[in-house]
N, C-alpha and C. Protein backbone atom coordinates (compact mmCIF):
# COMPACT_ATOMS: atom_id res chain seq x y z
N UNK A 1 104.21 21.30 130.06
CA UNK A 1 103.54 20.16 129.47
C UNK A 1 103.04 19.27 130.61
N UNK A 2 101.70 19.01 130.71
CA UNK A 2 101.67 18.10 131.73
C UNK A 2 100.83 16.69 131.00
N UNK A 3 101.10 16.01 131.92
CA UNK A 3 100.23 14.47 130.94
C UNK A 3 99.61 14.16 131.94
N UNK A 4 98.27 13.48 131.66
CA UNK A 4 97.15 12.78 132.38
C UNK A 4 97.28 11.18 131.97
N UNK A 5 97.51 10.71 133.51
CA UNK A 5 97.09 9.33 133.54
C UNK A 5 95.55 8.40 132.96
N UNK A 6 95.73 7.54 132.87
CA UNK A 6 94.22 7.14 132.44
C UNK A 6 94.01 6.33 133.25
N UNK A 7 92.91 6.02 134.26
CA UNK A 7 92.85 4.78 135.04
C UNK A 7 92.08 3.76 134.18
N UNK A 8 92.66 2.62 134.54
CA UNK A 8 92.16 1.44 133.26
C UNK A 8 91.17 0.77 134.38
N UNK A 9 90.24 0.57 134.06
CA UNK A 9 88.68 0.00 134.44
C UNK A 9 88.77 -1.43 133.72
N UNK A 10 88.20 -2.28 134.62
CA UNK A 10 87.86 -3.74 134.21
C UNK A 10 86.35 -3.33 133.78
N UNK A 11 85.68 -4.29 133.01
CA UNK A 11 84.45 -3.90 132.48
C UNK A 11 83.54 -4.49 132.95
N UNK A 12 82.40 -3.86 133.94
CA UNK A 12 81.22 -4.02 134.96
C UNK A 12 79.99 -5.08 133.94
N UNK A 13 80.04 -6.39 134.99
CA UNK A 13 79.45 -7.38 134.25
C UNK A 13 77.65 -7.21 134.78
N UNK A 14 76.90 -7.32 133.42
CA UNK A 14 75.26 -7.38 133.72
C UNK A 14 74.91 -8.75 134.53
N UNK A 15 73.72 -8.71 135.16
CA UNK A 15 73.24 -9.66 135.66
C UNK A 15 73.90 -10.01 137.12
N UNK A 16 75.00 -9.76 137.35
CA UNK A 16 75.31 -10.28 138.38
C UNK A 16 74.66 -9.60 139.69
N UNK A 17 74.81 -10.26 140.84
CA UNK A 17 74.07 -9.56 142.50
C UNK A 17 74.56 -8.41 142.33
N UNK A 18 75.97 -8.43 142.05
CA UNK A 18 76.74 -6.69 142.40
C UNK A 18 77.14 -6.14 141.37
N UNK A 19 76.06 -5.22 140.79
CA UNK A 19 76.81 -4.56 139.93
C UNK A 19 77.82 -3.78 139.28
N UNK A 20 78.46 -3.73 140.52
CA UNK A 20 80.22 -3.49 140.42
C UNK A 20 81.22 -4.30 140.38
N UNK A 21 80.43 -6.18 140.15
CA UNK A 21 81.63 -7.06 139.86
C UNK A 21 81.99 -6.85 138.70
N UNK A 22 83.21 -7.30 138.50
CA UNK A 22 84.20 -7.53 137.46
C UNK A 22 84.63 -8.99 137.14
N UNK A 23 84.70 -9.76 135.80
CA UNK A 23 85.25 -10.93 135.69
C UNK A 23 86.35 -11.35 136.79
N UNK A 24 87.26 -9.82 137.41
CA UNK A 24 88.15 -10.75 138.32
C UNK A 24 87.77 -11.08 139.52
N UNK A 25 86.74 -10.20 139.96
CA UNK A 25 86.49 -10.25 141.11
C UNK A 25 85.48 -11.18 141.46
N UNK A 26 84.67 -11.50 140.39
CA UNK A 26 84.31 -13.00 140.66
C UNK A 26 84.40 -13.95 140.37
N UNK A 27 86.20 -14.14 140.14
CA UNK A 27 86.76 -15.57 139.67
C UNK A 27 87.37 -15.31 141.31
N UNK A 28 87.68 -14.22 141.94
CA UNK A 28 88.20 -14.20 143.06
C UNK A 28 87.15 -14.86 143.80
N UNK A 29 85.92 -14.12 143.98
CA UNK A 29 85.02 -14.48 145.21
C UNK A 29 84.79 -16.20 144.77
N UNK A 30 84.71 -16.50 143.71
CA UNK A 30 84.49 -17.90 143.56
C UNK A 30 85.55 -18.97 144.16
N UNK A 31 86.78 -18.62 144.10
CA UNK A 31 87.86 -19.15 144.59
C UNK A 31 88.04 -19.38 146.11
N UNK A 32 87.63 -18.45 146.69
CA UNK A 32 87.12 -18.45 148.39
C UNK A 32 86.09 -19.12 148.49
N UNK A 33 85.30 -19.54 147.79
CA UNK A 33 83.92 -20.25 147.65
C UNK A 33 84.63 -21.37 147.72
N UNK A 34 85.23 -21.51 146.68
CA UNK A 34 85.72 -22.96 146.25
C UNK A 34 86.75 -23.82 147.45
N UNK A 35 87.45 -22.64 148.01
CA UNK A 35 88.11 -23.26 149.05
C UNK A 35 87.27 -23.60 150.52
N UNK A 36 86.23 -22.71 150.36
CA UNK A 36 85.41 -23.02 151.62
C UNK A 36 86.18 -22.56 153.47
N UNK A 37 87.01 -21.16 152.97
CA UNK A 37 87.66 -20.55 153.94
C UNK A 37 86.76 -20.27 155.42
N UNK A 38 85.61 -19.68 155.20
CA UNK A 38 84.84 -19.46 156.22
C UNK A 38 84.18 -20.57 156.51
N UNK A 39 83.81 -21.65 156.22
CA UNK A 39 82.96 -22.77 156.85
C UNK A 39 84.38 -23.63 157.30
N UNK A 40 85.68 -23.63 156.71
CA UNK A 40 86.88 -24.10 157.54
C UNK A 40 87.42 -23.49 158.65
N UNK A 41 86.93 -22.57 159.09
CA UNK A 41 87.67 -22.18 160.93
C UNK A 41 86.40 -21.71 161.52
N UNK A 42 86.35 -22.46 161.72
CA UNK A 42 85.64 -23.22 163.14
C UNK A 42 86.32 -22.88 164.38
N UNK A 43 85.86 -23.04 165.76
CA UNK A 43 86.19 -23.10 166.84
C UNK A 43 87.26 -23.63 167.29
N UNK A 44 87.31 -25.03 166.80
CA UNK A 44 88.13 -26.46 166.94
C UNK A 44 89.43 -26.32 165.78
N UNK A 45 89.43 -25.43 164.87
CA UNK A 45 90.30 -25.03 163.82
C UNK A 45 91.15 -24.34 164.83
N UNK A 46 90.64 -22.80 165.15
CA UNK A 46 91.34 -21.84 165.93
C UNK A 46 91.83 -22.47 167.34
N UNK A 47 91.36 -23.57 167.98
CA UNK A 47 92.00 -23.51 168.69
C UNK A 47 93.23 -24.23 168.49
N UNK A 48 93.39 -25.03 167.39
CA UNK A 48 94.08 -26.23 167.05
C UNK A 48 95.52 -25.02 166.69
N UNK A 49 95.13 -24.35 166.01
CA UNK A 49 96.35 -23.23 165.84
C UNK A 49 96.56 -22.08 167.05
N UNK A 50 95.62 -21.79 168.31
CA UNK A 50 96.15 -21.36 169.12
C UNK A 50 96.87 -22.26 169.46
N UNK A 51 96.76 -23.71 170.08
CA UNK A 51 97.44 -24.79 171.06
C UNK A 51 98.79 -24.87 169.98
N UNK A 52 98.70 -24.99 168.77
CA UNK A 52 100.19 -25.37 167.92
C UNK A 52 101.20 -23.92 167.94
N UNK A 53 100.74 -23.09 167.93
CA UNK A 53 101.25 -21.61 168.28
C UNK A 53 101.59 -21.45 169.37
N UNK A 54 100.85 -21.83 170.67
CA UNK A 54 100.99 -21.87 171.56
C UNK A 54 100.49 -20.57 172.80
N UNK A 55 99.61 -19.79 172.27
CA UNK A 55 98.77 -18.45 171.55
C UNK A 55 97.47 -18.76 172.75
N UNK A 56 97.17 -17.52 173.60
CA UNK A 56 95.86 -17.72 174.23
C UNK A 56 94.92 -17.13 172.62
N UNK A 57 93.95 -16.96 172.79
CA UNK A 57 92.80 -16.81 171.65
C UNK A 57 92.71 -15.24 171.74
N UNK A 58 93.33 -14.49 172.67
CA UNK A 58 93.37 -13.36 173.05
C UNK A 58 94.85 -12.37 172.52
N UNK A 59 95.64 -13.56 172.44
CA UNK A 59 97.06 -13.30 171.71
C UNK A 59 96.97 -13.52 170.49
N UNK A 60 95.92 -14.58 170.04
CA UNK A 60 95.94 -14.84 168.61
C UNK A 60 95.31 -13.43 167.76
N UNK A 61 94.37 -12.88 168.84
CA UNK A 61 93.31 -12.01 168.40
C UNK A 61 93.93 -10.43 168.27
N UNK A 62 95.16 -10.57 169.47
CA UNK A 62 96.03 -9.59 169.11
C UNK A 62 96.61 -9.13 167.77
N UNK A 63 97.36 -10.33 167.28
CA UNK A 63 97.80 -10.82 166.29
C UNK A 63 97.08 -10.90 164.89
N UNK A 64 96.29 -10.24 164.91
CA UNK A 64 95.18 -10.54 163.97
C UNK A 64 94.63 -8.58 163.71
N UNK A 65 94.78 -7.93 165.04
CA UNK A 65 94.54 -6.47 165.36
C UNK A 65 93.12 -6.59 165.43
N UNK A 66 92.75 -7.61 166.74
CA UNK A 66 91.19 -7.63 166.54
C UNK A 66 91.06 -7.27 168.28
N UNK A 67 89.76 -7.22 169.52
CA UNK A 67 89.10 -7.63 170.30
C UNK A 67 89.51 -8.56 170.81
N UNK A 68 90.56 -9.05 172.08
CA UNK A 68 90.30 -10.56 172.62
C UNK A 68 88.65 -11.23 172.37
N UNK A 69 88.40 -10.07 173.37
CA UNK A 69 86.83 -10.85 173.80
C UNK A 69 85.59 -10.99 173.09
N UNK A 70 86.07 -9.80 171.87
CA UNK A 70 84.90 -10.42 170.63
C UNK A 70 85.34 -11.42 169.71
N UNK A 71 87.13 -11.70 169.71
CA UNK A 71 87.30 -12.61 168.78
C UNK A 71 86.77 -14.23 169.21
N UNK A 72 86.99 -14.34 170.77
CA UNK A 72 86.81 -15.20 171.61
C UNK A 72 85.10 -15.41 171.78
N UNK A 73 84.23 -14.61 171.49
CA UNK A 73 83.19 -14.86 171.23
C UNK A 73 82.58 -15.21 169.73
N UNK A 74 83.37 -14.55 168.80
CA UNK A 74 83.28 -14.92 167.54
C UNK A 74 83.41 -16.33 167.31
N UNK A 75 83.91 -17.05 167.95
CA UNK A 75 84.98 -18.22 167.69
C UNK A 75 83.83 -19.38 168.56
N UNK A 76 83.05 -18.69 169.52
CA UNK A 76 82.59 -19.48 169.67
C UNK A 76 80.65 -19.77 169.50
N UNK A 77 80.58 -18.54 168.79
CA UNK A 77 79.24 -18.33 168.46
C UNK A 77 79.29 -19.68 166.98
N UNK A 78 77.92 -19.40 166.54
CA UNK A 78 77.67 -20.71 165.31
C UNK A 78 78.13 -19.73 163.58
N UNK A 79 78.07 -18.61 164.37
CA UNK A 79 78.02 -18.30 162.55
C UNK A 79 79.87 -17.94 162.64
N UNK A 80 80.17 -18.21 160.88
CA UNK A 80 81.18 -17.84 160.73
C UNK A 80 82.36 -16.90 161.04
N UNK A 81 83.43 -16.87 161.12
CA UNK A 81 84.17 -16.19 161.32
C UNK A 81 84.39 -14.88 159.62
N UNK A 82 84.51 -13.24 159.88
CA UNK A 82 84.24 -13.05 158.54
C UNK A 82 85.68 -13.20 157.83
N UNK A 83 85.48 -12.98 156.37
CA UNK A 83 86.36 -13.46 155.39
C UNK A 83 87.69 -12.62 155.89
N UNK A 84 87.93 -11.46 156.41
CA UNK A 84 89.37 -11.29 156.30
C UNK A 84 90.01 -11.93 157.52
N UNK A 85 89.33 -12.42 158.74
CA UNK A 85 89.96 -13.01 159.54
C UNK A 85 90.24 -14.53 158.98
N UNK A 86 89.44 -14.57 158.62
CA UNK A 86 89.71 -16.22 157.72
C UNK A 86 90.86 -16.53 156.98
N UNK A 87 91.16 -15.39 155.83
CA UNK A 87 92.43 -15.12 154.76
C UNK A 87 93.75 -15.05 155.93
N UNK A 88 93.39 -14.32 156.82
CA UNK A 88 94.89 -14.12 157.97
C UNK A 88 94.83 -15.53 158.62
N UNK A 89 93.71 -15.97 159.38
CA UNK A 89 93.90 -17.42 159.98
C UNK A 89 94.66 -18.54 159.09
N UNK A 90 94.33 -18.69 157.73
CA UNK A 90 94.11 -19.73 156.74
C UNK A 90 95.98 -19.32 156.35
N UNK A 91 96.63 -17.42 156.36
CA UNK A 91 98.01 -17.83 155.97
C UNK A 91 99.03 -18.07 156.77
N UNK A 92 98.48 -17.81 158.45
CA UNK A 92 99.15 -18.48 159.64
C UNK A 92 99.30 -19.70 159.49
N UNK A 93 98.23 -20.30 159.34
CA UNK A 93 98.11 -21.57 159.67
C UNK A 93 99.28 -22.45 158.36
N UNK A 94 99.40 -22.15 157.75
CA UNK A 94 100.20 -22.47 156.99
C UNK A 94 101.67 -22.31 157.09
N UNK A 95 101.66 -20.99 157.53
CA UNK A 95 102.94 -20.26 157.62
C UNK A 95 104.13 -20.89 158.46
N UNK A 96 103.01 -21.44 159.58
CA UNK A 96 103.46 -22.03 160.59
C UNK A 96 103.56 -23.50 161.06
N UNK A 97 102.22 -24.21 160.33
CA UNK A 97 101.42 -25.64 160.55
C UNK A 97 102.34 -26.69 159.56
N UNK A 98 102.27 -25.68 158.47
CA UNK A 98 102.33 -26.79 157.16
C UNK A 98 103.32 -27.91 157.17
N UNK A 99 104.76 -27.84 158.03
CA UNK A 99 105.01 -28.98 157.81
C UNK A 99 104.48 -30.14 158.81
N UNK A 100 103.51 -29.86 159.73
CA UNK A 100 103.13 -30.48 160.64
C UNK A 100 101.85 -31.47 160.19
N UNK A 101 101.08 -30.45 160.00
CA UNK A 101 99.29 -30.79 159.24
C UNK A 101 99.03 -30.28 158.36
N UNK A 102 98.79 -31.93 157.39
CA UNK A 102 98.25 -31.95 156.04
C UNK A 102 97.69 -30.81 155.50
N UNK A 103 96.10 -30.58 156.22
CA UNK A 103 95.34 -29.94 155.88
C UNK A 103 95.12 -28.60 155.23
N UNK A 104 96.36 -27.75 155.51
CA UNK A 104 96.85 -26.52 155.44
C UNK A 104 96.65 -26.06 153.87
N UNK A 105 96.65 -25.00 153.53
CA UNK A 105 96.38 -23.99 152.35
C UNK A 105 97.57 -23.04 151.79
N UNK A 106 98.25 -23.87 151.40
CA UNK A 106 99.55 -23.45 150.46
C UNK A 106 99.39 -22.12 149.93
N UNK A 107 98.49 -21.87 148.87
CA UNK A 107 98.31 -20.41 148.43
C UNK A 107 96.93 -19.95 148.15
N UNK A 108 96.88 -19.05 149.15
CA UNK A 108 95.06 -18.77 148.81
C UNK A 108 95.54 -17.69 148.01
N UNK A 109 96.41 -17.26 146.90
CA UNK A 109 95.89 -16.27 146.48
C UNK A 109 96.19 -17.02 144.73
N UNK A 110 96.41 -18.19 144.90
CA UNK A 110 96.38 -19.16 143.53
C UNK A 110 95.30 -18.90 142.79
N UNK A 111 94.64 -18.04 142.10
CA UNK A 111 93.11 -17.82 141.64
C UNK A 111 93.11 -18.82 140.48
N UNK A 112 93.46 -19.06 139.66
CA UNK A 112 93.56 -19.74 138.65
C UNK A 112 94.30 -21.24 138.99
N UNK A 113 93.74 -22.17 138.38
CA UNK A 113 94.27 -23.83 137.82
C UNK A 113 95.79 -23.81 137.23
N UNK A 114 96.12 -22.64 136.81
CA UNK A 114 97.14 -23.00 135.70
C UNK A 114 98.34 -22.80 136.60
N UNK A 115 99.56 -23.83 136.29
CA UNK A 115 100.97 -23.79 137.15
C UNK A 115 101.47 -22.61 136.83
């Protein structure tokens, strides 16, 4: 006797840019929107958590499984840092910051308002 699994599919919404979003996935991407993760680490961000870490940008970048020298150029070019270095920066910084500075991001994976 053998039995087949069924994989359960969320249901592919019309109109949207990607037609492989799903209601969750863009209550997700909206939520990173909403927090404004990538326009928050900045240069002056990363270094504020290398210096509180105590972390060259090259150790941080270790730490991250990235490039010293492209993270270190990333960091200081104008365009953003991309979203998964952001999600790892944003749960360091917390992990480690929060009882120090306000500013910090308790739970980025809170998608929803509701307690």
């Amino acid at each position: 006797m053998t039995t087949t699994t069924k994989k359960i599919q969320s249901p592919k919404l019309k109109g949207t840019k990607n037609p492989e979003a799903t209601s969750a996935s863009l209550i997700i991407d909206a939520h990173y929107a909403k927090l404004g993760l990538r326009k928050l680490w900045d240069a002056q961000r990363v270094n504020r958590l290398c210096s509180f870490l105590r972390m060259t940008h090259e150790e941080l970048a270790s730490l991250l499984h990235l490039k010293g020298s492209l993270f270190r150029m990333q960091c200081q070019s104008m365009k953003p840092l991309s979203g998964p270095v952001c999600l790892l920066l944003t749960i360091l910084e917390h992990r480690y910051m929060s009882e120090y500075a306000p500013d910090t991001i308790p739970n980025i994976f809170k998608f929803t308002d509701n307690d």
